[in-house]
C-alpha atoms as a PDB file:
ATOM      1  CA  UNK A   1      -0.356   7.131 -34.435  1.00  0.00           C
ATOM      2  CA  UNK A   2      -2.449   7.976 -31.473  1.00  0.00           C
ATOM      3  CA  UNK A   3      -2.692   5.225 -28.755  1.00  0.00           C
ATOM      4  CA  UNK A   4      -6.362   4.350 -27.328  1.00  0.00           C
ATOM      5  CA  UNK A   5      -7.381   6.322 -24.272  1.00  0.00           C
ATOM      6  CA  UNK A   6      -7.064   3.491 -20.802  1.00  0.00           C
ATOM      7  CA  UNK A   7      -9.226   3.538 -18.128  1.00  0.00           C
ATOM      8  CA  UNK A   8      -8.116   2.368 -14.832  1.00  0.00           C
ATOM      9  CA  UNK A   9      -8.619  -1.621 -14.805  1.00  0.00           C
ATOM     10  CA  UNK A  10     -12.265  -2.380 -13.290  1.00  0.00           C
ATOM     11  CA  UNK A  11     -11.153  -3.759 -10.570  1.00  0.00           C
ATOM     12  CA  UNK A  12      -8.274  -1.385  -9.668  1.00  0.00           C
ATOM     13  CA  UNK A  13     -10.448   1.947 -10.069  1.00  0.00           C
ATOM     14  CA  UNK A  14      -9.337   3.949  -6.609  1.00  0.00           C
ATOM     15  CA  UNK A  15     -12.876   4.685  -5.382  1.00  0.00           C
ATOM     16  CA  UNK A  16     -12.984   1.183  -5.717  1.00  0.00           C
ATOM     17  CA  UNK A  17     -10.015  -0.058  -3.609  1.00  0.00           C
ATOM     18  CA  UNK A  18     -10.889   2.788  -0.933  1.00  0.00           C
ATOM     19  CA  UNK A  19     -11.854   1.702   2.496  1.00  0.00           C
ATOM     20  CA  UNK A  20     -16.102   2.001   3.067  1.00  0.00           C
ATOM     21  CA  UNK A  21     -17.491   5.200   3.858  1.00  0.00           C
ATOM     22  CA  UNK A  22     -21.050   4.609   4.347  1.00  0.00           C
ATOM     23  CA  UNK A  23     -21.939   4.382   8.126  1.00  0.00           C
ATOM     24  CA  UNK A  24     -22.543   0.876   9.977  1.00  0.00           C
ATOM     25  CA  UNK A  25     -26.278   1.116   9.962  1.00  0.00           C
ATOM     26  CA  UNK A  26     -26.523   2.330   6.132  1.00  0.00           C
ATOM     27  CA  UNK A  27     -23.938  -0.666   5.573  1.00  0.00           C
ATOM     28  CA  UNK A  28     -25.992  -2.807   6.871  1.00  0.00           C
ATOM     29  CA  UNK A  29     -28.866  -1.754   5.158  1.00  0.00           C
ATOM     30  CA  UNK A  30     -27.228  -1.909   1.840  1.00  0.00           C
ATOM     31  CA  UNK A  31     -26.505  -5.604   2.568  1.00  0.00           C
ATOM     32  CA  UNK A  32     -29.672  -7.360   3.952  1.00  0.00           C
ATOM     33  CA  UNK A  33     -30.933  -5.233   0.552  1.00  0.00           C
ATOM     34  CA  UNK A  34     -28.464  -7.530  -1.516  1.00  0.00           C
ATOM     35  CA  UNK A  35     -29.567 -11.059   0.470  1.00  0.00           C
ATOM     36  CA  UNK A  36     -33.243 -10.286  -0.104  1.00  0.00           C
ATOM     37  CA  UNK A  37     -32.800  -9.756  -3.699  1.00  0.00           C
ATOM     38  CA  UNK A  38     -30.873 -13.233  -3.856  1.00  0.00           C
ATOM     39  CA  UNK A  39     -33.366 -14.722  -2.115  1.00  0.00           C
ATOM     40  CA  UNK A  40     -36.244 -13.389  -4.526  1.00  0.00           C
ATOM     41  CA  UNK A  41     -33.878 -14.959  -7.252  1.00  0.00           C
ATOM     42  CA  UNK A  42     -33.474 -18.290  -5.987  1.00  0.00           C
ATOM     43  CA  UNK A  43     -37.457 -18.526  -5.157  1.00  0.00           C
ATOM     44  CA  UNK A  44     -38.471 -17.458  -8.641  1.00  0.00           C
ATOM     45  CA  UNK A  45     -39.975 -14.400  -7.400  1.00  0.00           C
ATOM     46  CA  UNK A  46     -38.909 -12.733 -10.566  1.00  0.00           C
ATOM     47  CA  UNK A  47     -41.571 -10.051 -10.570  1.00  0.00           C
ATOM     48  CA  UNK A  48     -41.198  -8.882  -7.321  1.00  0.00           C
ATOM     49  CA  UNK A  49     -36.906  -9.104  -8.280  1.00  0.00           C
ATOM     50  CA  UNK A  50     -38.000  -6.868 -11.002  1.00  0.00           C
ATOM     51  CA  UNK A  51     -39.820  -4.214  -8.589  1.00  0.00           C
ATOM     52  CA  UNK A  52     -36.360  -3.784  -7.374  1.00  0.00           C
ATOM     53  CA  UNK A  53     -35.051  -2.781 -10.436  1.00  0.00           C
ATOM     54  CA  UNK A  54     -35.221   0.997 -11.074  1.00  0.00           C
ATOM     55  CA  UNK A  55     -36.492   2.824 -14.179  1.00  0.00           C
ATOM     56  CA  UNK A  56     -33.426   3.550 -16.142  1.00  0.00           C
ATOM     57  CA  UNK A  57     -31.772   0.821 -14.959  1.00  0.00           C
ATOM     58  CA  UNK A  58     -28.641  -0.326 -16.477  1.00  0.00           C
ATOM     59  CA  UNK A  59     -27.488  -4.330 -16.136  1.00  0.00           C
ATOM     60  CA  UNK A  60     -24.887  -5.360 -18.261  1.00  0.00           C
ATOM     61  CA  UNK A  61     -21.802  -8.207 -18.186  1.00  0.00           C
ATOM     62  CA  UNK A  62     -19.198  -6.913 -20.353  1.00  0.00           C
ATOM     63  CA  UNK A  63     -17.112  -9.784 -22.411  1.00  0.00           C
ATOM     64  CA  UNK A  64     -13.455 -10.464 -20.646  1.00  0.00           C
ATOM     65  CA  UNK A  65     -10.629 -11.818 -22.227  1.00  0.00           C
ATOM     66  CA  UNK A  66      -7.247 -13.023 -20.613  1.00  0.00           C
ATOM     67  CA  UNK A  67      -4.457 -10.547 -21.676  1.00  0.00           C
ATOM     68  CA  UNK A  68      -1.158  -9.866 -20.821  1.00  0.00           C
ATOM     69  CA  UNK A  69      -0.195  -7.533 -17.194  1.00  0.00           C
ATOM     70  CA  UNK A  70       0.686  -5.064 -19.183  1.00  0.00           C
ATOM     71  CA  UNK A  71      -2.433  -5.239 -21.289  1.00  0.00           C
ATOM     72  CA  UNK A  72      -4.779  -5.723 -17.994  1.00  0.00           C
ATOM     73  CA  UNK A  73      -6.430  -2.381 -18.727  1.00  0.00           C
ATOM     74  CA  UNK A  74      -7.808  -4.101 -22.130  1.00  0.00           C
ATOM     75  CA  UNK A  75      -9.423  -6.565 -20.547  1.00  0.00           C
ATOM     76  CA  UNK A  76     -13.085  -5.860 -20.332  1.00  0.00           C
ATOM     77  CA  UNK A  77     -14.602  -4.195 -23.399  1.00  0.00           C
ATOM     78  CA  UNK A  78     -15.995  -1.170 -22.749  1.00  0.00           C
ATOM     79  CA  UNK A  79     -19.309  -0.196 -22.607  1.00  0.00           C
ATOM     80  CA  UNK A  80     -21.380  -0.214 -26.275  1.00  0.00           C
ATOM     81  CA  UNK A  81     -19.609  -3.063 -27.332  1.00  0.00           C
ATOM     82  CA  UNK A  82     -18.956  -6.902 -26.963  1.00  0.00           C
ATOM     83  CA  UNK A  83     -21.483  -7.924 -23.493  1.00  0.00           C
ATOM     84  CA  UNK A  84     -22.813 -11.497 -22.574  1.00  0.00           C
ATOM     85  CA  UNK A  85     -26.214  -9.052 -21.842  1.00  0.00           C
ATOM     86  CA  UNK A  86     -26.685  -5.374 -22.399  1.00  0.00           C
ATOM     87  CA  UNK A  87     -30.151  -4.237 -20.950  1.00  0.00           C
ATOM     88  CA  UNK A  88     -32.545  -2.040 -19.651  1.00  0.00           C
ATOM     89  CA  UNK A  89     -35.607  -2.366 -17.426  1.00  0.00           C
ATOM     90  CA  UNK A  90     -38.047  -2.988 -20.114  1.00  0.00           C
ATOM     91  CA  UNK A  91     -35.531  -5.920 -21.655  1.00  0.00           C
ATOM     92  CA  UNK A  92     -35.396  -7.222 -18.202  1.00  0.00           C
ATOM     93  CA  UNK A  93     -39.249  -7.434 -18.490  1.00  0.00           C
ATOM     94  CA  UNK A  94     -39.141  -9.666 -21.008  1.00  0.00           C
ATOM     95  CA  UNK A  95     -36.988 -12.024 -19.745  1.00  0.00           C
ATOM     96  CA  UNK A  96     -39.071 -12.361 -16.664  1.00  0.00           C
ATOM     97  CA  UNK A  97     -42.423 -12.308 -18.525  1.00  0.00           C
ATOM     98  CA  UNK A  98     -40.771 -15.370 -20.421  1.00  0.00           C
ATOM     99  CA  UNK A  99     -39.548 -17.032 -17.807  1.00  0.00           C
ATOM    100  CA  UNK A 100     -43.118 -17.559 -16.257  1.00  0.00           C
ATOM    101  CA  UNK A 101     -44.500 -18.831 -19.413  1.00  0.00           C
ATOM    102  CA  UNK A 102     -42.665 -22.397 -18.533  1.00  0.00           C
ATOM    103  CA  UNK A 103     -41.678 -22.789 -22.149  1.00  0.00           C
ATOM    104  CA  UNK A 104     -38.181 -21.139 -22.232  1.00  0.00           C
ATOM    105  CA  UNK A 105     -36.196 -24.206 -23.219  1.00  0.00           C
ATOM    106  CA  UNK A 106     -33.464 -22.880 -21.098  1.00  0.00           C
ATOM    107  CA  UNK A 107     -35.141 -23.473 -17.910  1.00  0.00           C
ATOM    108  CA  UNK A 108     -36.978 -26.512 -18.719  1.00  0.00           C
ATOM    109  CA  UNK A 109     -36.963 -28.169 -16.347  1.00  0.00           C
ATOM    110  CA  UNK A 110     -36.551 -25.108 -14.329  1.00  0.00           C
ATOM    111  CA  UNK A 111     -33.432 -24.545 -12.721  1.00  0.00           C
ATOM    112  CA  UNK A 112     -32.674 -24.442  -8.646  1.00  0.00           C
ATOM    113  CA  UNK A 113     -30.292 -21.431  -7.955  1.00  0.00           C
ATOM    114  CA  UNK A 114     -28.500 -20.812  -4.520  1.00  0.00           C
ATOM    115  CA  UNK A 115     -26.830 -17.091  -4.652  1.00  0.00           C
ATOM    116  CA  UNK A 116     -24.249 -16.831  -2.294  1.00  0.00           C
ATOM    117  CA  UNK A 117     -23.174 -12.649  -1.752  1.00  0.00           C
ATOM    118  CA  UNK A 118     -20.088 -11.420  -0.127  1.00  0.00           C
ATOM    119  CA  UNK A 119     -17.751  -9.118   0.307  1.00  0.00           C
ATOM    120  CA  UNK A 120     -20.209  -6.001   0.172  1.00  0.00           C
ATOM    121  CA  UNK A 121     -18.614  -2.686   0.311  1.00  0.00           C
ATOM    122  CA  UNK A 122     -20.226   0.101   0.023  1.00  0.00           C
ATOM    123  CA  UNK A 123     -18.646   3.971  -0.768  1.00  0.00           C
ATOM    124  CA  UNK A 124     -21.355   6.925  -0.852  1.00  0.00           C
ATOM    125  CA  UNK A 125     -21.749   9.333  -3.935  1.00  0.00           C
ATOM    126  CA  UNK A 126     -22.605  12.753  -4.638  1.00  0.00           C
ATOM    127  CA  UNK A 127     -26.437  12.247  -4.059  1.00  0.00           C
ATOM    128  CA  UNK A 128     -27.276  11.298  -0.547  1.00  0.00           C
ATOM    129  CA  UNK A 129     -29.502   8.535  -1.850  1.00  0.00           C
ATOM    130  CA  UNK A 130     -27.087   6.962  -3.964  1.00  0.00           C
ATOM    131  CA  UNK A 131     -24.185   4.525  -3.151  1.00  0.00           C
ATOM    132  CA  UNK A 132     -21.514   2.750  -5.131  1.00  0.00           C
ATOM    133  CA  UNK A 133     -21.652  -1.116  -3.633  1.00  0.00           C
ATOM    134  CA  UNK A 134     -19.392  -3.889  -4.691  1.00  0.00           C
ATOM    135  CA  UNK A 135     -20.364  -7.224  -3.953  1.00  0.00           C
ATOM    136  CA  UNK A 136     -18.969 -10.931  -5.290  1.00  0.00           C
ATOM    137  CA  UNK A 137     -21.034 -13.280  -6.031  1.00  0.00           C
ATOM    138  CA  UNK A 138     -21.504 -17.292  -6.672  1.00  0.00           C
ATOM    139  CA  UNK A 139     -24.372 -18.785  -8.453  1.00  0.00           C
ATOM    140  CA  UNK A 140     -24.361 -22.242  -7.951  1.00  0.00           C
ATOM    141  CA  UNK A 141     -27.372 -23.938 -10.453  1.00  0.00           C
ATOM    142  CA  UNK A 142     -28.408 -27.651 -10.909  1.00  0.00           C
ATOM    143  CA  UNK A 143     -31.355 -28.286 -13.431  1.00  0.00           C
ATOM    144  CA  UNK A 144     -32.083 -31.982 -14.874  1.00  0.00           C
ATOM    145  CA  UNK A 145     -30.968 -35.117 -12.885  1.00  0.00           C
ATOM    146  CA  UNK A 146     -27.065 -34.416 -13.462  1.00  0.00           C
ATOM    147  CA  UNK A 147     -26.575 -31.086 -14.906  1.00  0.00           C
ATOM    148  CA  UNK A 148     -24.737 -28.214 -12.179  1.00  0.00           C
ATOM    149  CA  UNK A 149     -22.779 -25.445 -12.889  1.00  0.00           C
ATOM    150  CA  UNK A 150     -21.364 -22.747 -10.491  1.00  0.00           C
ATOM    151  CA  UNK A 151     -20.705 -18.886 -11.773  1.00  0.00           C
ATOM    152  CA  UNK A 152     -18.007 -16.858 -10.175  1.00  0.00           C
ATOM    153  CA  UNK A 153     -17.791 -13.106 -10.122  1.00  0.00           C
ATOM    154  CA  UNK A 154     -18.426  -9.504  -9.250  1.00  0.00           C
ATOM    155  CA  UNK A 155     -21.088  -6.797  -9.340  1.00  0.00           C
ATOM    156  CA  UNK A 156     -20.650  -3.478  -9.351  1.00  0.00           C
ATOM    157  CA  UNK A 157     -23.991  -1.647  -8.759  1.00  0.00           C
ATOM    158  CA  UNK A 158     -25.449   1.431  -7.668  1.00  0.00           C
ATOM    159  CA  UNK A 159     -28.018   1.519  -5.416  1.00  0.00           C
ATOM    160  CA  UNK A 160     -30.720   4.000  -4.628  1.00  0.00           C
ATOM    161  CA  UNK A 161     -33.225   4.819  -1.980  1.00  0.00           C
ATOM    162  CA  UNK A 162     -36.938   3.215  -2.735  1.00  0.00           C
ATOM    163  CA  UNK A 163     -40.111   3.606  -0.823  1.00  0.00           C
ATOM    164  CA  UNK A 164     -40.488   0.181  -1.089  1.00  0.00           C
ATOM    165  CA  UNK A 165     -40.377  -2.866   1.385  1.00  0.00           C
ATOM    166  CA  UNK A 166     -36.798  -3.105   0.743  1.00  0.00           C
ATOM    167  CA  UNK A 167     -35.809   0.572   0.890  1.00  0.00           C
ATOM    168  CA  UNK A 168     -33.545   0.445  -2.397  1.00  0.00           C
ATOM    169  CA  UNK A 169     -33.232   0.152  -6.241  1.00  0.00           C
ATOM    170  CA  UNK A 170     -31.287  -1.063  -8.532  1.00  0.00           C
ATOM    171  CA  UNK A 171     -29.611   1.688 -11.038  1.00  0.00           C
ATOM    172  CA  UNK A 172     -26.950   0.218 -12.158  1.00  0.00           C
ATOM    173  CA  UNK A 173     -25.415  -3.232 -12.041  1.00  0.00           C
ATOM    174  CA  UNK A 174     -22.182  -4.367 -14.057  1.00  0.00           C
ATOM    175  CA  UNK A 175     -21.704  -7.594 -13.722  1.00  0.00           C
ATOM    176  CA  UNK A 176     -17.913  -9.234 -13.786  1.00  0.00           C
ATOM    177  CA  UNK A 177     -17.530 -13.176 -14.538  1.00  0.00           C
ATOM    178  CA  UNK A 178     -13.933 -14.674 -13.476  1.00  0.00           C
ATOM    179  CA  UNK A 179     -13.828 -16.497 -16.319  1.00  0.00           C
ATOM    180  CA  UNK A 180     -13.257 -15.539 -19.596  1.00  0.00           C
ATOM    181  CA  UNK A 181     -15.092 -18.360 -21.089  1.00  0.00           C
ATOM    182  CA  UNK A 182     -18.423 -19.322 -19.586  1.00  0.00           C
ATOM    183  CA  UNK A 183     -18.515 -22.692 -19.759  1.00  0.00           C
ATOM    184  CA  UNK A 184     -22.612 -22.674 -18.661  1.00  0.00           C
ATOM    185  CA  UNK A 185     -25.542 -23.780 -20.975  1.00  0.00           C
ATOM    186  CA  UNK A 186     -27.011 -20.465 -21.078  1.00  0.00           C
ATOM    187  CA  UNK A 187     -27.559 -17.268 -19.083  1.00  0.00           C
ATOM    188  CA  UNK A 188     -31.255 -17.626 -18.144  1.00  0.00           C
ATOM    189  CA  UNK A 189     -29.744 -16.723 -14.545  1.00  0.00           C
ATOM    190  CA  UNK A 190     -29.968 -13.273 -12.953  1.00  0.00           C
ATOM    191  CA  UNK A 191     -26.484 -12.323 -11.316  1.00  0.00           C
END
């Protein structure tokens, strides 16, 4: 019987774990490029998020379940299969285009987000205009009079060069949760 091909575990990949190789000024770029875009999230700017999102953009959150060390590599389900949200720019349209209607029960009343981003590192790629930038991430969200939740995880993205105002794109954004269950009402958030 054959055994499943592994991949590395997500968070153990070796490009990953590598030290940064982009240089200071590009690293810094790469970062005030990951607060604005929190920023436009937490102001409802969703639109002008979206600009930042590039044509073929990929954004998924693959499902996680807890598993045994020795079954760590199982953990995430690959790509094409279980994901809390699988899409592509003109998905992501729609979510924002419903969002601004003011009648998506999820965010009625609308919610109040605070992203908080850390622990950016950034590695460069074969194209000059592409990097590889890990960041974590906590979404703290309070909607109602008594309803909060906080979500916990990391992104793995890959950023391109824009001529726009913020001088990147978004290509390609996997999103990790720490948890296996989300214990959240829904996932009208952007990570």
């Amino acid at each position: 019987m054959n055994k499943p091909t592994r991949v590395p575990h997500l968070f153990r990949r070796p490009e990953q774990l590598a030290p940064a190789d982009v240089p200071m000024e590009t690293a810094y770029q790469l970062e005030q490029f990951l607060y604005a875009e929190a920023e436009l999230l937490d102001a409802w700017q969703f639109n002008d998020w979206l600009a930042l999102m590039a044509p073929d953009v990929h954004y998924w959150a693959p499902v996680r379940e807890n598993r045994l060390a020795r079954e760590a590599e199982q953990e995430m389900y690959p790509p094409g299969t279980a994901a809390h949200f699988d899409e592509n720019f003109k998905m992501l349209g729609q979510r924002v285009a419903r969002l601004y209607t003011h009648m998506s029960w999820s965010e009625s009343p609308a919610s109040r987000t605070r992203h908080l981003i850390s622990n950016v590192r950034a590695h460069v790629t074969d194209n000059p205009d592409e990097f590889r930038v890990q960041s974590s991430f906590h979404v703290y969200r309070t909607s109602s009079e008594r309803h909060q939740d906080s979500v916990i995880g990391r992104r793995y993205d890959l950023l391109r060069r824009a001529d726009n105002d913020y001088g990147f794109q978004i290509a390609d954004r996997t999103v990790v949760f720490d948890m296996s269950m989300l214990l959240v009402k829904n996932l009208s958030s952007f990570y």
